[in-house]
C-alpha atoms as a PDB file:
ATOM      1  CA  UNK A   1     144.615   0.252 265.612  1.00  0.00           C
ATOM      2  CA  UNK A   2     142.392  -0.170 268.885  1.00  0.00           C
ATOM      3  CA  UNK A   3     140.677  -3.872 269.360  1.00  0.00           C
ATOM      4  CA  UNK A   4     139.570  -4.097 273.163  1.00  0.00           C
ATOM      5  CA  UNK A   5     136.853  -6.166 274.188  1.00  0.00           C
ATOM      6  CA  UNK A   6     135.848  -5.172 277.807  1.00  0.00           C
ATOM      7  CA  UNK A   7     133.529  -8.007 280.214  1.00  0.00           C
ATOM      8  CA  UNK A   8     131.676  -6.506 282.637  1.00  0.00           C
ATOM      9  CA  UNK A   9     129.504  -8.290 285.991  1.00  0.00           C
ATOM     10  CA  UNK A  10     127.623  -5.966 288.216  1.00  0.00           C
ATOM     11  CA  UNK A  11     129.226  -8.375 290.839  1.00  0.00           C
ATOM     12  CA  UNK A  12     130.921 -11.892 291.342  1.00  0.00           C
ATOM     13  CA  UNK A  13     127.662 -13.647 290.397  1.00  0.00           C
ATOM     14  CA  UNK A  14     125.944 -11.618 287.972  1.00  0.00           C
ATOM     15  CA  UNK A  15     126.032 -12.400 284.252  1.00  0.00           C
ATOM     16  CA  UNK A  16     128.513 -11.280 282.206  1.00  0.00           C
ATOM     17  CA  UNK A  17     128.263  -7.977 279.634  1.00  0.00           C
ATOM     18  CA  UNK A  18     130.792  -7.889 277.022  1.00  0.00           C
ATOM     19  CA  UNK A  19     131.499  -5.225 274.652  1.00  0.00           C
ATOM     20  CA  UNK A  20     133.913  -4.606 271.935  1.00  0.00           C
ATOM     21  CA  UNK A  21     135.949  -1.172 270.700  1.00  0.00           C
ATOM     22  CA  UNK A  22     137.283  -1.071 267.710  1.00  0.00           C
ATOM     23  CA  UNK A  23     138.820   1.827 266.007  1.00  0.00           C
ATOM     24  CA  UNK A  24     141.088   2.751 262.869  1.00  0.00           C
ATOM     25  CA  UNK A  25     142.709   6.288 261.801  1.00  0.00           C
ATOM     26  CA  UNK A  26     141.106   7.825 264.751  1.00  0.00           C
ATOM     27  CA  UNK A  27     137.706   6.770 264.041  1.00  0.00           C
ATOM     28  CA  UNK A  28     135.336   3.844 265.712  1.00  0.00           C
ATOM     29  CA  UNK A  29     135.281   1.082 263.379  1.00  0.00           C
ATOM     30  CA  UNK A  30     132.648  -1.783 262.243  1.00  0.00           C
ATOM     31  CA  UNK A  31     132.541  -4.248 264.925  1.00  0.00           C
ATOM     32  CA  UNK A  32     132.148  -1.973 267.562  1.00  0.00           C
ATOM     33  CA  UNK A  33     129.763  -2.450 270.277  1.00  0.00           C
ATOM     34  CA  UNK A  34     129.580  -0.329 273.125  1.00  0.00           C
ATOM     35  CA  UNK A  35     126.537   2.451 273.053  1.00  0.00           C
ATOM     36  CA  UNK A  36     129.060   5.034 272.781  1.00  0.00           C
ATOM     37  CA  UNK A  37     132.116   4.430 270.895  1.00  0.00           C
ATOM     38  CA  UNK A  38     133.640   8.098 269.942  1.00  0.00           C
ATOM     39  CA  UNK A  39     133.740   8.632 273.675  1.00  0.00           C
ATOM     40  CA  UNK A  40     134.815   5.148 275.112  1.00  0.00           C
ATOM     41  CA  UNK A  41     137.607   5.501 272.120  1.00  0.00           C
ATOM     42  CA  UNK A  42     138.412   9.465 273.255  1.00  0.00           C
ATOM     43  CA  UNK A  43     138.490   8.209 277.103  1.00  0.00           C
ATOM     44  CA  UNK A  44     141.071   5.281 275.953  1.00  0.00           C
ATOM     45  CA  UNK A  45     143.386   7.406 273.816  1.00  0.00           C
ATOM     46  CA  UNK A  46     143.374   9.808 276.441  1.00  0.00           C
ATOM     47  CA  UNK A  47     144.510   7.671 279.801  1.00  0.00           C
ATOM     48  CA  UNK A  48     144.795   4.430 277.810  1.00  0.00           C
ATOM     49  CA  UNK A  49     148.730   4.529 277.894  1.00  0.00           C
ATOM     50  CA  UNK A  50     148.936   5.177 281.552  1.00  0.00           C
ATOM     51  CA  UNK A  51     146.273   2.906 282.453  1.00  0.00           C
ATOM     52  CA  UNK A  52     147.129  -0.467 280.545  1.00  0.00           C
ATOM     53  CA  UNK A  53     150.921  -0.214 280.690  1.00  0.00           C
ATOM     54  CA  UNK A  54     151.497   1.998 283.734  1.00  0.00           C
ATOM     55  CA  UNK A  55     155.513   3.286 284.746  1.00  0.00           C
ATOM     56  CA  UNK A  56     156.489   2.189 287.524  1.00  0.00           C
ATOM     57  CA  UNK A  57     156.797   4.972 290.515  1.00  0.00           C
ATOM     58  CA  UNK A  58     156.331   5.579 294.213  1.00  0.00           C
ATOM     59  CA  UNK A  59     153.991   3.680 295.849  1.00  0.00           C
ATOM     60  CA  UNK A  60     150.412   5.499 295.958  1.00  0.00           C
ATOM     61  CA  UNK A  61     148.007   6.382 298.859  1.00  0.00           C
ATOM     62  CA  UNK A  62     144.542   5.085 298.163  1.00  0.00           C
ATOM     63  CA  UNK A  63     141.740   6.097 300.610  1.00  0.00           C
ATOM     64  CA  UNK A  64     140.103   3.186 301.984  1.00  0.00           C
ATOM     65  CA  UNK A  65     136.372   3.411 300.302  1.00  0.00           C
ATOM     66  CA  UNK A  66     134.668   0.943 298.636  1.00  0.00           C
ATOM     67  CA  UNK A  67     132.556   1.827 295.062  1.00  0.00           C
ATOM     68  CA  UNK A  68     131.226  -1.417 294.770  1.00  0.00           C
ATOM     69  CA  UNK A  69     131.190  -5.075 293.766  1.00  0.00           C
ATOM     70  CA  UNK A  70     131.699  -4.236 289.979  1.00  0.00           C
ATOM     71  CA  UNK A  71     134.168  -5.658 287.977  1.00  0.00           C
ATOM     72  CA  UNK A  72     135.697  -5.067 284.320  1.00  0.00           C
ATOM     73  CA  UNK A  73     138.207  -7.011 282.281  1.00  0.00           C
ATOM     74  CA  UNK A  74     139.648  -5.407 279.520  1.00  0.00           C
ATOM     75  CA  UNK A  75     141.686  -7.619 276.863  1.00  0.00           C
ATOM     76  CA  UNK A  76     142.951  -6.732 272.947  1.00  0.00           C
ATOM     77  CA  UNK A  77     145.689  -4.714 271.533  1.00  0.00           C
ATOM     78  CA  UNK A  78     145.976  -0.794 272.124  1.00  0.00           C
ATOM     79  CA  UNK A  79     148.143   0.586 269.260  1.00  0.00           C
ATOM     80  CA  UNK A  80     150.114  -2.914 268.541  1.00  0.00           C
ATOM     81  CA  UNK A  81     150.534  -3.875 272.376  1.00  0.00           C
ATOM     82  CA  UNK A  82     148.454  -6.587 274.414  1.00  0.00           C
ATOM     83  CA  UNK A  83     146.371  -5.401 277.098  1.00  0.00           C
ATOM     84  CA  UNK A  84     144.697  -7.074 279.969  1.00  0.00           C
ATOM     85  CA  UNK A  85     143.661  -4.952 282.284  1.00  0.00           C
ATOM     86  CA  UNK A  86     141.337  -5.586 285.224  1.00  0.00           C
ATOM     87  CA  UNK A  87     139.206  -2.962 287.079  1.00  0.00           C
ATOM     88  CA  UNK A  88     137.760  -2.900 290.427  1.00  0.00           C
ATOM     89  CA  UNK A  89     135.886  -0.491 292.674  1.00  0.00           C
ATOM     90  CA  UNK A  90     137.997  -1.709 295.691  1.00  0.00           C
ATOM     91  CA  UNK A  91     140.010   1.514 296.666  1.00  0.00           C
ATOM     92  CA  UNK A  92     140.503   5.067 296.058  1.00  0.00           C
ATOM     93  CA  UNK A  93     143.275   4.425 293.131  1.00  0.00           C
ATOM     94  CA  UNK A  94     140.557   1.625 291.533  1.00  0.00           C
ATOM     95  CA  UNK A  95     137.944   4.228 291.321  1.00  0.00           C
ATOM     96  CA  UNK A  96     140.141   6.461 289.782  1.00  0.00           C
ATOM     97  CA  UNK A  97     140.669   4.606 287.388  1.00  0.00           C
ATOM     98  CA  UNK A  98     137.085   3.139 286.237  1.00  0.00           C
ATOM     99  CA  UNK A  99     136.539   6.653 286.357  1.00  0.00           C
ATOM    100  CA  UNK A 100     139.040   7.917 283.870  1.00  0.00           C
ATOM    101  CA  UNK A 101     137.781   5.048 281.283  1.00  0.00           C
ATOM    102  CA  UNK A 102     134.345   5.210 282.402  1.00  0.00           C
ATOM    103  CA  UNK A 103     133.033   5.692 278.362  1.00  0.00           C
ATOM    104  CA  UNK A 104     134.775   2.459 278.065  1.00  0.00           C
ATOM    105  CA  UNK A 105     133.152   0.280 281.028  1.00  0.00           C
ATOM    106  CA  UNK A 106     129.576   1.649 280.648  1.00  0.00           C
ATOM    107  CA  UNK A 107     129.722   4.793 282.222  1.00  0.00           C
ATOM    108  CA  UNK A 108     130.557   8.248 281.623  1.00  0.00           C
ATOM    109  CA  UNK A 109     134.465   9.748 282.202  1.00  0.00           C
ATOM    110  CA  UNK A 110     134.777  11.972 285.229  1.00  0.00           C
END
């Protein structure tokens, strides 16, 4: 079972947006919000595990860019295990990473 619920501001100051995924067997489920829930749930099976509960490794390399003021909070279980997961646009890595759940914060996966 997937219950996320994902708060969104365009920046510090700006109202907040919040959204809910939920899904069962597979499948979105009633309570869902988000305009596209097959592909926010498709974007979190696929990099959810490495995303909310990532291994830990060599340090990584980000390139110094910034993608904007946008920020994303993502709370709820993922298959039994809490999540709270921010995202930023502050770095290379942070884009990345908006990026790969992009279906799930508003936007499309790249």
């Amino acid at each position: 079972m997937i219950d996320l619920t994902i708060s969104i501001r365009d920046h510090p100051d700006a109202p907040e947006h919040v959204f809910r995924l939920v899904a069962t067997d597979g499948n979105p489920a009633a309570g869902s919000t988000l305009p596209e829930p097959g592909a926010a749930l498709s974007a979190v099976e696929r990099f959810g595990e490495d995303i909310f509960f990532p291994k830990p490794g060599p340090p990584k390399l980000c390139t110094q860019q910034y993608g904007g003021p946008q920020v994303a909070l993502v709370t709820g279980t993922f298959h039994g295990r809490p999540v709270r997961s921010t995202f930023t646009l502050t770095d290379g890595c942070e884009i990345a990473r908006w990026n790969a759940m992009g279906p799930l914060l508003g936007g499309t996966a790249t």
